[in-house]
PDB file of N, CA and C in Angstrom:
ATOM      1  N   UNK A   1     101.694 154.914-130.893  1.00  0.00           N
ATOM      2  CA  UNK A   1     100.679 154.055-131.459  1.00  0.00           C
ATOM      3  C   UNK A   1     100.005 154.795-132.606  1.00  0.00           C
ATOM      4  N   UNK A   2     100.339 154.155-133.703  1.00  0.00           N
ATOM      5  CA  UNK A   2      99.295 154.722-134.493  1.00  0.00           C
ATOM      6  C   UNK A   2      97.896 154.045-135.216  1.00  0.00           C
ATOM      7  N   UNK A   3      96.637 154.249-135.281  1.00  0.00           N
ATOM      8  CA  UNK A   3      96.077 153.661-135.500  1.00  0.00           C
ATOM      9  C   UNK A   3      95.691 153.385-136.595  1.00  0.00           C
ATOM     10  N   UNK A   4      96.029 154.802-137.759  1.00  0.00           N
ATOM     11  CA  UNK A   4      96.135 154.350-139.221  1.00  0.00           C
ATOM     12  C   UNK A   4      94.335 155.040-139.740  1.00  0.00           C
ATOM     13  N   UNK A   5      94.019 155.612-138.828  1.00  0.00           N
ATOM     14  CA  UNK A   5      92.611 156.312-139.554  1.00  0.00           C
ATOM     15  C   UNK A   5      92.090 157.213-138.405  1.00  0.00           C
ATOM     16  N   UNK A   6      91.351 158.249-137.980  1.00  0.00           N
ATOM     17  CA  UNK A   6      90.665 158.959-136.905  1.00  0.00           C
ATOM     18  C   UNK A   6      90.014 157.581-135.966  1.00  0.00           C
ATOM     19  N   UNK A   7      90.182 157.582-134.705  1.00  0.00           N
ATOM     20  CA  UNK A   7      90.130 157.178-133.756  1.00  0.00           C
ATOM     21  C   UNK A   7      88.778 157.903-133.033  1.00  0.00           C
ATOM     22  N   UNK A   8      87.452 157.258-132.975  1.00  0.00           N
ATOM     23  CA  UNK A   8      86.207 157.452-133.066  1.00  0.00           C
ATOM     24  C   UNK A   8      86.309 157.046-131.234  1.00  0.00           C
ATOM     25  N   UNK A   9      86.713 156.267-130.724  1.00  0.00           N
ATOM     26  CA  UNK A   9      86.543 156.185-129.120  1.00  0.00           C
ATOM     27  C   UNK A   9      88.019 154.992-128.563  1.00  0.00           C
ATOM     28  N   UNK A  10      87.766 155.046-127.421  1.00  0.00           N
ATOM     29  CA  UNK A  10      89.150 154.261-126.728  1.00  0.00           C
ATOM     30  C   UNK A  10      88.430 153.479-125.765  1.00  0.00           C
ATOM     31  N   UNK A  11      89.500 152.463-125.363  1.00  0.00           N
ATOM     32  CA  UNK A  11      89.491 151.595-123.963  1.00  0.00           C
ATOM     33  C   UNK A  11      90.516 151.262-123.359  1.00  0.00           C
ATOM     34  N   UNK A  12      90.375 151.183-121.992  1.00  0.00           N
ATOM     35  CA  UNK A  12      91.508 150.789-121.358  1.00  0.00           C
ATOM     36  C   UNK A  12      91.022 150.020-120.312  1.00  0.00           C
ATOM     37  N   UNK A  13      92.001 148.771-119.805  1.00  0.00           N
ATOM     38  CA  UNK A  13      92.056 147.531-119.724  1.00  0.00           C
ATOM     39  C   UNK A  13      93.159 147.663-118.498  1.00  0.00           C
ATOM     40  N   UNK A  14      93.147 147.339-117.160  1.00  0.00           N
ATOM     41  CA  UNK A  14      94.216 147.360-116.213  1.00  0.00           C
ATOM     42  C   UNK A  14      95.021 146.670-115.941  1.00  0.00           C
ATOM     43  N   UNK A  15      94.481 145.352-116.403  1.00  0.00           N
ATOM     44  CA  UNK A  15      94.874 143.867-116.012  1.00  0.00           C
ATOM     45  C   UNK A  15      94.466 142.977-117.139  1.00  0.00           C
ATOM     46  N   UNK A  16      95.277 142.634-117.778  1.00  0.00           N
ATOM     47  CA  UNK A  16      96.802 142.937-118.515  1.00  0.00           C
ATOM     48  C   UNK A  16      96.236 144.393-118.919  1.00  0.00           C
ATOM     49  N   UNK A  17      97.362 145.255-118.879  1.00  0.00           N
ATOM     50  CA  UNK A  17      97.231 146.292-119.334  1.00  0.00           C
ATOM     51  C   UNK A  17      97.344 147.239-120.823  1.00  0.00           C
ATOM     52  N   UNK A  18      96.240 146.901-121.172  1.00  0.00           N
ATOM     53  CA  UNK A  18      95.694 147.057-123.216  1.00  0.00           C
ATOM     54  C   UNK A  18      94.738 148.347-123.117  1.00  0.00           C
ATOM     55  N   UNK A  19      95.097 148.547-124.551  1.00  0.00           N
ATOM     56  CA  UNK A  19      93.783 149.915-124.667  1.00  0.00           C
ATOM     57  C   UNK A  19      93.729 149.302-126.136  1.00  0.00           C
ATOM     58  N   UNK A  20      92.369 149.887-126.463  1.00  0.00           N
ATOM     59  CA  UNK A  20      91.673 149.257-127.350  1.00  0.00           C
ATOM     60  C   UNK A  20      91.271 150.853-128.402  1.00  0.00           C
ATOM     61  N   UNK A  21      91.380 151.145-129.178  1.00  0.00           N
ATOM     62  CA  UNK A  21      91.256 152.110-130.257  1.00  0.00           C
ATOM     63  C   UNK A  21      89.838 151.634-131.287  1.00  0.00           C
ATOM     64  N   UNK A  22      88.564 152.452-131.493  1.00  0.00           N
ATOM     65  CA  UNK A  22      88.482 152.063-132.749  1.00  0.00           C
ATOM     66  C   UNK A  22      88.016 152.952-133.688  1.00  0.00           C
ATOM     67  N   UNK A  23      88.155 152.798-134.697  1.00  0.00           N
ATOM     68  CA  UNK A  23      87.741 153.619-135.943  1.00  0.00           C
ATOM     69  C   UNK A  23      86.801 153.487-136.471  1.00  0.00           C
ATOM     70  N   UNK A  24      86.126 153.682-137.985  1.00  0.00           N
ATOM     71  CA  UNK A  24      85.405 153.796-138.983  1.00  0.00           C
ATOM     72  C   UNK A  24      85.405 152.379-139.434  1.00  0.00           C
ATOM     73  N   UNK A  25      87.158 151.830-139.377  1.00  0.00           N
ATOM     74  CA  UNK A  25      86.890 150.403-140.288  1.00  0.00           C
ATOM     75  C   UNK A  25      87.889 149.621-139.224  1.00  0.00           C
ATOM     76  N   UNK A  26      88.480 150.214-138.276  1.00  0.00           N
ATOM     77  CA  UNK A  26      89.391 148.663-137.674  1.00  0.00           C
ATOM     78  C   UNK A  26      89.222 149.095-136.089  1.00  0.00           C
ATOM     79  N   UNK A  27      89.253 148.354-135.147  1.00  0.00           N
ATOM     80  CA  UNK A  27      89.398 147.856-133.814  1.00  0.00           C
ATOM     81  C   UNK A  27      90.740 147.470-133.835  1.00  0.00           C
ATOM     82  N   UNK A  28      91.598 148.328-132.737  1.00  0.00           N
ATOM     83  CA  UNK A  28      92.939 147.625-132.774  1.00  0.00           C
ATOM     84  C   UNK A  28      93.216 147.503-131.169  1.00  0.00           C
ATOM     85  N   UNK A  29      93.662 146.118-130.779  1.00  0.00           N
ATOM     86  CA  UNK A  29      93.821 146.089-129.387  1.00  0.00           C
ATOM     87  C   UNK A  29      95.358 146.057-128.688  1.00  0.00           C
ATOM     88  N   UNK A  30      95.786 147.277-128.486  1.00  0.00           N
ATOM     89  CA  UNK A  30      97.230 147.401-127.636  1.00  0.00           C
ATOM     90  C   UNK A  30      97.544 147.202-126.632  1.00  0.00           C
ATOM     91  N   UNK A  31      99.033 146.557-126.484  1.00  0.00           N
ATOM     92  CA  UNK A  31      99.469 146.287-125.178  1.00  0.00           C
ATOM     93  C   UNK A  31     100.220 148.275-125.073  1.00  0.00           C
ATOM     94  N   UNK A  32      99.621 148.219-124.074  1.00  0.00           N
ATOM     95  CA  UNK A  32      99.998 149.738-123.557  1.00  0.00           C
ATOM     96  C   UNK A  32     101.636 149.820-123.048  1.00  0.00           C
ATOM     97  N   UNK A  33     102.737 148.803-122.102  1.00  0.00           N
ATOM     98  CA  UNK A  33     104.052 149.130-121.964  1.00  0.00           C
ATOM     99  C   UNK A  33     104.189 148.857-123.608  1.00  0.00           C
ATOM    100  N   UNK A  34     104.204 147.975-124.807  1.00  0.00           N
ATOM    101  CA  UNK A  34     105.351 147.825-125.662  1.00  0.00           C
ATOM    102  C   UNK A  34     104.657 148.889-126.857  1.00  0.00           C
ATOM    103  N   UNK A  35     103.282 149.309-127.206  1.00  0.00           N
ATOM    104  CA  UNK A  35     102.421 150.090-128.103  1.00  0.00           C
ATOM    105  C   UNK A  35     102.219 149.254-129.131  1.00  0.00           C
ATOM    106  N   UNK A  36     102.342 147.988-129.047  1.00  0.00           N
ATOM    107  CA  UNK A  36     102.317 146.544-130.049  1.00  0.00           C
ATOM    108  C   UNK A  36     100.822 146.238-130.158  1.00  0.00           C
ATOM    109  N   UNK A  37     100.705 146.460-131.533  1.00  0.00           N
ATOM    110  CA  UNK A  37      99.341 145.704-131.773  1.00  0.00           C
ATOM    111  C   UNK A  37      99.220 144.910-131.411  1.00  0.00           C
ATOM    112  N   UNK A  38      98.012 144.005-130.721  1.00  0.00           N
ATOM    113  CA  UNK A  38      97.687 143.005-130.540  1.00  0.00           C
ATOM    114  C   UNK A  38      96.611 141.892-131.404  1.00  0.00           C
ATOM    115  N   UNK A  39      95.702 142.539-131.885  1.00  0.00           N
ATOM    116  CA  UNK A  39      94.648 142.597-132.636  1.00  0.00           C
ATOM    117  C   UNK A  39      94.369 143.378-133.471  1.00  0.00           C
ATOM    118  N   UNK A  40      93.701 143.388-134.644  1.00  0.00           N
ATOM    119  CA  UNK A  40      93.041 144.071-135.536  1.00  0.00           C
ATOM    120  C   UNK A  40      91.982 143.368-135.977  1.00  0.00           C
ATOM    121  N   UNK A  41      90.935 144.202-135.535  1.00  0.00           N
ATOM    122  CA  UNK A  41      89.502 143.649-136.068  1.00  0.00           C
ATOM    123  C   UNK A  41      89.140 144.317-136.556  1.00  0.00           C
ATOM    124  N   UNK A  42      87.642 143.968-137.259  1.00  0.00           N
ATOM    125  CA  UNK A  42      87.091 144.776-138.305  1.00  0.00           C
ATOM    126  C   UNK A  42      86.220 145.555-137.398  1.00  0.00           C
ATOM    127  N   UNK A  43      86.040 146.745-137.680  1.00  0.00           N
ATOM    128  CA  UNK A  43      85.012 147.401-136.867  1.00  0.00           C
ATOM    129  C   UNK A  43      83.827 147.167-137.304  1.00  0.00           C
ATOM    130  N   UNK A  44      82.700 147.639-136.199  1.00  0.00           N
ATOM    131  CA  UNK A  44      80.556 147.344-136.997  1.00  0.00           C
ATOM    132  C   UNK A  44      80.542 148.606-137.268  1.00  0.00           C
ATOM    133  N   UNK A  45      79.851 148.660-138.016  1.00  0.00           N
ATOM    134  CA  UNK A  45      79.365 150.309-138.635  1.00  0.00           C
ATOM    135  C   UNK A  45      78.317 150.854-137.638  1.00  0.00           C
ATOM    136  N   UNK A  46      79.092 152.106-137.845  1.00  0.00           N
ATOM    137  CA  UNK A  46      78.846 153.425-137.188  1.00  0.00           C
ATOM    138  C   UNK A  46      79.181 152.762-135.626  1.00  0.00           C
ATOM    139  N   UNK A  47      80.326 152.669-135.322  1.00  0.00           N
ATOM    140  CA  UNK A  47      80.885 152.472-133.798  1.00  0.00           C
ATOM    141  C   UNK A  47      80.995 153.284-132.950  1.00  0.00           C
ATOM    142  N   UNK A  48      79.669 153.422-132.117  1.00  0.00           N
ATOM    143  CA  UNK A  48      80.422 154.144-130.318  1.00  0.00           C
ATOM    144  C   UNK A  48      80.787 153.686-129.583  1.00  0.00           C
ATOM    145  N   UNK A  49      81.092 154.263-128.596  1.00  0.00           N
ATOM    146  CA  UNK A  49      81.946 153.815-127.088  1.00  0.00           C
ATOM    147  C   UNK A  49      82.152 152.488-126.971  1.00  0.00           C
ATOM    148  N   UNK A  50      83.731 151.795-126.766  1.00  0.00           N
ATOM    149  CA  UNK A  50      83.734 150.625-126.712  1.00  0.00           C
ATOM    150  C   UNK A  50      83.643 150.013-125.044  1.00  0.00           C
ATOM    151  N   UNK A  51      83.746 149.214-124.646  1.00  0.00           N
ATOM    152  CA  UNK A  51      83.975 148.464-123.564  1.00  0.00           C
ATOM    153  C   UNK A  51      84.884 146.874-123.424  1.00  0.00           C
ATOM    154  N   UNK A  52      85.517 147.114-122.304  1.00  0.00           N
ATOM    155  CA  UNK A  52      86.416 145.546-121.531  1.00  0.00           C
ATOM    156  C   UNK A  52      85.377 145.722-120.785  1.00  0.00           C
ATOM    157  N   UNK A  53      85.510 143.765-120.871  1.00  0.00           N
ATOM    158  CA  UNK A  53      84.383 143.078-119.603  1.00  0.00           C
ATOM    159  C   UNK A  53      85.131 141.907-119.677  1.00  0.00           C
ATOM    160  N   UNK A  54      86.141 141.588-117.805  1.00  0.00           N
ATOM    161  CA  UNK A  54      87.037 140.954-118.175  1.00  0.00           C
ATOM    162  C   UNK A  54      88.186 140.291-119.906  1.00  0.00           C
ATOM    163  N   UNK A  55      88.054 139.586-120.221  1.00  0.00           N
ATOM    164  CA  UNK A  55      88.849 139.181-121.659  1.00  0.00           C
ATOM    165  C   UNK A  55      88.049 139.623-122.659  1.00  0.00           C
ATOM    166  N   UNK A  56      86.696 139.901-122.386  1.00  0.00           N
ATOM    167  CA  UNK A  56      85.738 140.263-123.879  1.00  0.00           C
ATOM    168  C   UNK A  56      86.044 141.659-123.819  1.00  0.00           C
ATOM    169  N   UNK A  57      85.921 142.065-125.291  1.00  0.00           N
ATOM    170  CA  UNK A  57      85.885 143.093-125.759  1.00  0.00           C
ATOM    171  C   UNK A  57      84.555 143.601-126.480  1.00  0.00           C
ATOM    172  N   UNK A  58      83.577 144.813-126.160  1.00  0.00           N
ATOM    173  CA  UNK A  58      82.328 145.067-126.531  1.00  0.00           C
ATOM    174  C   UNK A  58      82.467 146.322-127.713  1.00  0.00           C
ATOM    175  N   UNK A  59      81.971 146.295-128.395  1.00  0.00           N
ATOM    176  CA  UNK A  59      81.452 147.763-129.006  1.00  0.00           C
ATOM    177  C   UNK A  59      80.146 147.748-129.271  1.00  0.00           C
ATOM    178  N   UNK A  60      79.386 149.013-129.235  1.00  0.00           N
ATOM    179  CA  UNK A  60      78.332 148.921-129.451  1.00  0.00           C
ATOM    180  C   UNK A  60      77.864 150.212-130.753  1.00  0.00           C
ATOM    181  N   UNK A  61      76.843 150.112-131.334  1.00  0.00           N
ATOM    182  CA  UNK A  61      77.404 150.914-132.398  1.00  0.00           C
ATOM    183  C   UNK A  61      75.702 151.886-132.498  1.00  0.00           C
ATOM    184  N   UNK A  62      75.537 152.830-133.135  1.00  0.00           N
ATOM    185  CA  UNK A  62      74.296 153.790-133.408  1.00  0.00           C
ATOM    186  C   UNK A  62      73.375 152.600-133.761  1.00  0.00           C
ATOM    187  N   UNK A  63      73.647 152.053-134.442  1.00  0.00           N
ATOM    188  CA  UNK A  63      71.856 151.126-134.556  1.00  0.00           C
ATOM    189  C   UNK A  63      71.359 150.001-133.446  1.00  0.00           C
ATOM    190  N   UNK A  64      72.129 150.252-132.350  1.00  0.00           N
ATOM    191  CA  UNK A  64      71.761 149.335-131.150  1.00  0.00           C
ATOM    192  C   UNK A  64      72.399 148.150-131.201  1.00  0.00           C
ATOM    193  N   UNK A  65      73.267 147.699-132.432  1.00  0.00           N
ATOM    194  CA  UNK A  65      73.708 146.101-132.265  1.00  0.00           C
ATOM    195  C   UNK A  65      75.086 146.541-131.434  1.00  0.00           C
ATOM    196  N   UNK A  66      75.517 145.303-131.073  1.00  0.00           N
ATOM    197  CA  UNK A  66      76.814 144.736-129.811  1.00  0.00           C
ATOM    198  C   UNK A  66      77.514 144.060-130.843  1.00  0.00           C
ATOM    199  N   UNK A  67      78.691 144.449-130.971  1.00  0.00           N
ATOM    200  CA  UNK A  67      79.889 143.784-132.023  1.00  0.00           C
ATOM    201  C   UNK A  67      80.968 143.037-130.795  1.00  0.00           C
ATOM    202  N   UNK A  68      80.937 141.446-130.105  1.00  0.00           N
ATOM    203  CA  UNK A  68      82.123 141.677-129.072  1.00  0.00           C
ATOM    204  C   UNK A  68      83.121 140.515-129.646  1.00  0.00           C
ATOM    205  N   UNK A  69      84.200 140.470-128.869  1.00  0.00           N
ATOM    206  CA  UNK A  69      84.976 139.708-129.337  1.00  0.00           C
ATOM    207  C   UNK A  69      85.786 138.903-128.068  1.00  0.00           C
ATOM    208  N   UNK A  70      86.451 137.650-127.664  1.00  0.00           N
ATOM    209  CA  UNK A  70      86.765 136.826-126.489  1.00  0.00           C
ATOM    210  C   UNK A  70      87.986 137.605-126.996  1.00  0.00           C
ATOM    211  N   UNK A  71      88.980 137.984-126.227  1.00  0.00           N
ATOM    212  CA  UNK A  71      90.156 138.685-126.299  1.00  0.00           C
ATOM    213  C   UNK A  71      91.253 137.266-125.803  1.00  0.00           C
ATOM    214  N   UNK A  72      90.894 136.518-125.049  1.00  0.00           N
ATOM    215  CA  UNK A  72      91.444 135.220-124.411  1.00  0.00           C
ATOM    216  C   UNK A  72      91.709 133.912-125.465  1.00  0.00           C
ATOM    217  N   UNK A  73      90.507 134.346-126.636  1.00  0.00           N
ATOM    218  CA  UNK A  73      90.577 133.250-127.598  1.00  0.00           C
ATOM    219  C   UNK A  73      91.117 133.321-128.506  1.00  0.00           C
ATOM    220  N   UNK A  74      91.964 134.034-129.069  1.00  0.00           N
ATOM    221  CA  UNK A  74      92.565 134.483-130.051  1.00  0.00           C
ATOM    222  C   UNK A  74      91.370 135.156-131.001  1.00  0.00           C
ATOM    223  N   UNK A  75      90.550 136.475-129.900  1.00  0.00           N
ATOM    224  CA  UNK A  75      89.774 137.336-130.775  1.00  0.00           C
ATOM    225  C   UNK A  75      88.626 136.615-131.052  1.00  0.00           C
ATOM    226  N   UNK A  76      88.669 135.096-130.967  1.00  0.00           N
ATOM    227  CA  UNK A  76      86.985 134.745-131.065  1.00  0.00           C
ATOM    228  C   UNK A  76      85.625 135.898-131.016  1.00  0.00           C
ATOM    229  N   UNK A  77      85.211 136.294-132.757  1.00  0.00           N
ATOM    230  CA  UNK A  77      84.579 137.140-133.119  1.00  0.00           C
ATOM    231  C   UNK A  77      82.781 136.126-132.624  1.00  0.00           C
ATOM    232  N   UNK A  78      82.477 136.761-131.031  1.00  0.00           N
ATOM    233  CA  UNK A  78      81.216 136.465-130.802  1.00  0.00           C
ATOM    234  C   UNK A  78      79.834 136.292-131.714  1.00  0.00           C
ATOM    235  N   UNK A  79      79.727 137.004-132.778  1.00  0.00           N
ATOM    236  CA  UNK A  79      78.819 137.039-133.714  1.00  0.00           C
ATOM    237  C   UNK A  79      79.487 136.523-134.846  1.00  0.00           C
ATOM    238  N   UNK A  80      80.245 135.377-135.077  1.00  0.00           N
ATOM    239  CA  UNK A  80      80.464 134.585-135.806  1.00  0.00           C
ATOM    240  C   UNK A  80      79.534 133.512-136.076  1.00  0.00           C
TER     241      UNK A  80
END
């Protein structure tokens, strides 16, 4: 898997089994058997530690905001 820039934190996901990468500028969500992107999102600035909560996907970033996304909806970007 490559993610294409330094890899700032990870996630992993058991069921379906995905890990989630993100960087400086992209969120990429992998299926862990094939290493197939699944997603590419834009990352929020200055991104720490991400989180799965069932199909949503969370990041939360240094200035306190929550960037999440429905992983079930085809990525339905919550703060849209």
């Amino acid at each position: 898997m490559d993610h294409g820039e330094p890899v700032k934190c990870i996630g992993i996901k058991v069921r379906p089994r995905l890990l989630a990468s993100c960087g400086m500028k992209t969120v990429k969500v992998w299926d862990i058997e094939t290493g197939v992107p699944l997603h590419v999102l834009a990352a929020p600035q200055k991104p720490i530690p991400l989180e799965f909560d069932e199909d949503v996907l969370m990041v939360a970033t240094s200035k306190g905001h929550l960037r999440a996304w429905d992983l079930g909806n085809k990525a339905l970007d919550f703060n849209d």
